[in-house]
Protein backbone atom coordinates (compact mmCIF):
# COMPACT_ATOMS: atom_id res chain seq x y z
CA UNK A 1 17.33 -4.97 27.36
CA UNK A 2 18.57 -6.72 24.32
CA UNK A 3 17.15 -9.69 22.60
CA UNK A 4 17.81 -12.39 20.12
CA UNK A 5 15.46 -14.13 18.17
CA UNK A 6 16.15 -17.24 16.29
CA UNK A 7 13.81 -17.61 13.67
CA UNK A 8 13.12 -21.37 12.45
CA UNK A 9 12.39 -20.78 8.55
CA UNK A 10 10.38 -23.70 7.78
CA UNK A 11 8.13 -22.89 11.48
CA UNK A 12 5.51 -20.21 9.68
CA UNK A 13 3.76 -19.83 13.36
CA UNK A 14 7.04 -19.41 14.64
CA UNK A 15 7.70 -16.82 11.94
CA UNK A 16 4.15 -15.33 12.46
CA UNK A 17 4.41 -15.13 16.76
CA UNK A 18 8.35 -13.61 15.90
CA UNK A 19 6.61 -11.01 13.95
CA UNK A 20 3.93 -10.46 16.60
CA UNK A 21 6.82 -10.36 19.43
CA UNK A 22 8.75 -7.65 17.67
CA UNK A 23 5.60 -5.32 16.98
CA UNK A 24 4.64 -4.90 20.37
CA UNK A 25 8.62 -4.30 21.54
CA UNK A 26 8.81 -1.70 19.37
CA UNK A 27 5.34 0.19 20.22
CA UNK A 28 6.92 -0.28 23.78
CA UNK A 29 10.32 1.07 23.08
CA UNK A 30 10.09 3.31 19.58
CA UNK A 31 6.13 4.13 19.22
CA UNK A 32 3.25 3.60 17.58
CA UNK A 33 3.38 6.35 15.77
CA UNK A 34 5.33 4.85 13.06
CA UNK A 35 3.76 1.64 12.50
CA UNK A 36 1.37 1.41 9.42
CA UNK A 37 -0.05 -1.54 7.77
CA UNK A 38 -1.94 -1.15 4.84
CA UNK A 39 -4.84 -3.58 3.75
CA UNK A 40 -7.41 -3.78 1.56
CA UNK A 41 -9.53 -6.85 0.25
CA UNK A 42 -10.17 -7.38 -3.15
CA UNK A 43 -12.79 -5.32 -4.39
CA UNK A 44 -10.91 -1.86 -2.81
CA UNK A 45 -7.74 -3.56 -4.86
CA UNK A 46 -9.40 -3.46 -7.95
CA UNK A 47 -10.60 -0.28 -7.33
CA UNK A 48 -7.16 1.11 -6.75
CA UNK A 49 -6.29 -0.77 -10.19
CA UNK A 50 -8.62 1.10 -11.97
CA UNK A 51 -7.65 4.32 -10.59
CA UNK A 52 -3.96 3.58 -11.16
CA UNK A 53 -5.00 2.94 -14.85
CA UNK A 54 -7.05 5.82 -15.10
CA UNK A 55 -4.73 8.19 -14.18
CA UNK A 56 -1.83 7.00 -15.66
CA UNK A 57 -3.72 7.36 -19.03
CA UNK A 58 -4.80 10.74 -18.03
CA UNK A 59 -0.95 11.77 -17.33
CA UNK A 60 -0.40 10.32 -21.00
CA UNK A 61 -2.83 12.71 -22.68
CA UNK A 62 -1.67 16.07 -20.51
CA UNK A 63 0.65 17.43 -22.61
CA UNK A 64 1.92 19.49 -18.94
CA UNK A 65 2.74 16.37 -17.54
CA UNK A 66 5.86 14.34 -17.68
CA UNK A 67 4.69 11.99 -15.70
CA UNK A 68 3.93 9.43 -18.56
CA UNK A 69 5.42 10.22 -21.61
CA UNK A 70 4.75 7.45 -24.23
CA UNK A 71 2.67 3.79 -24.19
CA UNK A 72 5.89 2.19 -22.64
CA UNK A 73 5.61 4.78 -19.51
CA UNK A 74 2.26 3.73 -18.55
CA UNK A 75 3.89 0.42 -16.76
CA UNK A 76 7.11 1.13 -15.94
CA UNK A 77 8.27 0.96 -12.39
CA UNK A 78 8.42 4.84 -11.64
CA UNK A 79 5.01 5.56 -12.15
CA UNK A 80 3.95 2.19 -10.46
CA UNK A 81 6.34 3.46 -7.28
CA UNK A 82 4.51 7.17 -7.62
CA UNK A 83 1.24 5.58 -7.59
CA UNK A 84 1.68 2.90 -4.50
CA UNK A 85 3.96 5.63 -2.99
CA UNK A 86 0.88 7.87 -2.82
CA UNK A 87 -1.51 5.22 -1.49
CA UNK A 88 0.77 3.81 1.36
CA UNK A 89 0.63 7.38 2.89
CA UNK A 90 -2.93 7.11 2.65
CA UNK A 91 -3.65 10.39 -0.19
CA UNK A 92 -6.15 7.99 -2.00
């Protein structure tokens, strides 16, 4: 079977029921398995803020880390991606 789907940009339902359509074709035809949303509301978020701060201090402060090196480390993007990377697979 093959498909096309013309997607109206300024139709957000249209853009949402898309979305929807191509989901449930591809937990018929690829799996489940590798579909993975991850939500939170705010509270959890903040949560995860604090720990993201928390640790990135703590990596600042162990000398046998080189995960954060200096002050400019502790918001750079490759200890942001380490940190989300690490969440998204669900080690919280």
């Amino acid at each position: 079977m093959k498909m096309t789907i013309v997607i109206d940009t300024e139709d957000q339902q249209g853009i949402d029921a898309a979305l929807k359509m191509t989901r449930l074709i591809h937990e018929q035809y690829v799996g489940s398995a590798t579909i993975h949303k991850e939500s939170f509301g705010k509270i959890e978020y903040i949560k995860l803020l604090r720990k993201y701060m928390r640790e990135s201090i703590g990596h600042l402060y162990d000398e046998h880390s080189d995960q954060v090196n200096d002050m400019d480390d502790l918001a750079n993007l490759r200890n942001a991606k380490r940190f989300a990377d690490r969440i998204f697979r669900g080690e919280r």
